[in-house]
Protein backbone atom coordinates (compact mmCIF):
# COMPACT_ATOMS: atom_id res chain seq x y z
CA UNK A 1 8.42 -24.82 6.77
CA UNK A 2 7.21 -27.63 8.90
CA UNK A 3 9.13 -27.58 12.73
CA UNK A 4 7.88 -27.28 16.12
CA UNK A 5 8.43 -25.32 18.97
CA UNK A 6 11.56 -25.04 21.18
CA UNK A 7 10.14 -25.85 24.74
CA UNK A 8 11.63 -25.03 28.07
CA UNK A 9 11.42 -27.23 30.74
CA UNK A 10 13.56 -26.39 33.62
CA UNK A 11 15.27 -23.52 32.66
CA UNK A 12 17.03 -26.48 29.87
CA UNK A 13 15.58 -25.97 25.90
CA UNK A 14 14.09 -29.27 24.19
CA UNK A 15 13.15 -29.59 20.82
CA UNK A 16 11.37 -31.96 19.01
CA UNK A 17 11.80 -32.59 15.48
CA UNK A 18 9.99 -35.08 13.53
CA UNK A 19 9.40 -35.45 9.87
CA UNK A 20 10.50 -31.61 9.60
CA UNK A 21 11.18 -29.82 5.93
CA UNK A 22 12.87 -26.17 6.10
CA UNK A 23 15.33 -24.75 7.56
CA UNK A 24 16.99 -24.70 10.70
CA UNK A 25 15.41 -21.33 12.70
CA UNK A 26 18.02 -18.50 14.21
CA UNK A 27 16.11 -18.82 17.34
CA UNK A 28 17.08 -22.18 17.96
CA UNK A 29 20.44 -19.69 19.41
CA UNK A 30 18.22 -19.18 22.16
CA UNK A 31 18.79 -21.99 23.61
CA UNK A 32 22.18 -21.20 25.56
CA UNK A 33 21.96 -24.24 27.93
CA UNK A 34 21.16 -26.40 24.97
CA UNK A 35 23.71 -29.41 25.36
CA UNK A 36 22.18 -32.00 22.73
CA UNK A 37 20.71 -31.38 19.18
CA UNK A 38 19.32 -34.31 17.21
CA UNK A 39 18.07 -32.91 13.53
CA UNK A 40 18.93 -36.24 11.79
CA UNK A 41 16.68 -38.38 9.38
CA UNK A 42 14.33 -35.01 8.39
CA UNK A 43 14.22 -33.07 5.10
CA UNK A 44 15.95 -30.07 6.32
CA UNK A 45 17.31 -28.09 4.02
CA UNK A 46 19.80 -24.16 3.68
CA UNK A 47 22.30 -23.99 6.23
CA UNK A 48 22.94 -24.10 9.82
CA UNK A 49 22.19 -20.68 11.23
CA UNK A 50 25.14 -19.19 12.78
CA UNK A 51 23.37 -18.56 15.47
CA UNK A 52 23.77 -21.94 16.66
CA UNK A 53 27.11 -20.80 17.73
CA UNK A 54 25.52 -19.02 20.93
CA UNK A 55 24.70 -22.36 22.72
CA UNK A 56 27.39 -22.74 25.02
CA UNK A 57 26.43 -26.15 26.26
CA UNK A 58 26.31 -27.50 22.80
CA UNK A 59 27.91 -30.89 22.70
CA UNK A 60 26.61 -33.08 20.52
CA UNK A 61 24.72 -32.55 17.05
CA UNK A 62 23.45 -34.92 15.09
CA UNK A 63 22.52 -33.92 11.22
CA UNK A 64 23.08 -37.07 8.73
CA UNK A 65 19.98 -37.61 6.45
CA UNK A 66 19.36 -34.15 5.36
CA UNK A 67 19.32 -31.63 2.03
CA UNK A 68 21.35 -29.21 4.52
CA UNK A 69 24.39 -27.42 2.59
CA UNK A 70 26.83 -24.91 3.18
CA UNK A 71 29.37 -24.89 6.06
CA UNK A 72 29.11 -25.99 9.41
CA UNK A 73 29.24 -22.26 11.65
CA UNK A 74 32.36 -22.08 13.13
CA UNK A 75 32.43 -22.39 17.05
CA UNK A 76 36.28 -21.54 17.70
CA UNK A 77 36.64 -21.28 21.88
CA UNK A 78 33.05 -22.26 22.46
CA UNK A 79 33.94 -25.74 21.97
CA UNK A 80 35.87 -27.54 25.52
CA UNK A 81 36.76 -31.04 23.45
């Protein structure tokens, strides 16, 4: 599994992903204030961890160009729009 770190700058999580293989990490729910997630054009592969769901600021996710499978975790209430 090839990914980096989630950093936090400013009380806000960033992560960088480049060229990554794997899977998407739980901890990436850590991330409450999280508001944009760009995982497109890597070799990612399993599922997205439900997790995910616990980033309340979530807005905008970007996954196209990936091996990722299985269904998208569902975010019921979380989700204003």
């Amino acid at each position: 599994m090839q990914y980096s770190t989630v950093h936090v700058i400013c009380g806000l999580c960033v992560s960088f992903w480049c060229c990554s293989s794997g899977s998407v990490p739980a901890s990436i729910g850590a991330c409450r204030d999280l508001t944009e997630l760009q995982l497109n054009n890597n070799a990612l592969s399993g599922s997205l961890p439900s997790e995910l769901t616990q980033c309340a600021g979530l807005r905008y996710v970007w996954l196209e160009h990936n091996q990722l499978s299985g269904r998208i975790p569902d975010f019921g209430t979380t989700c204003s729009d």
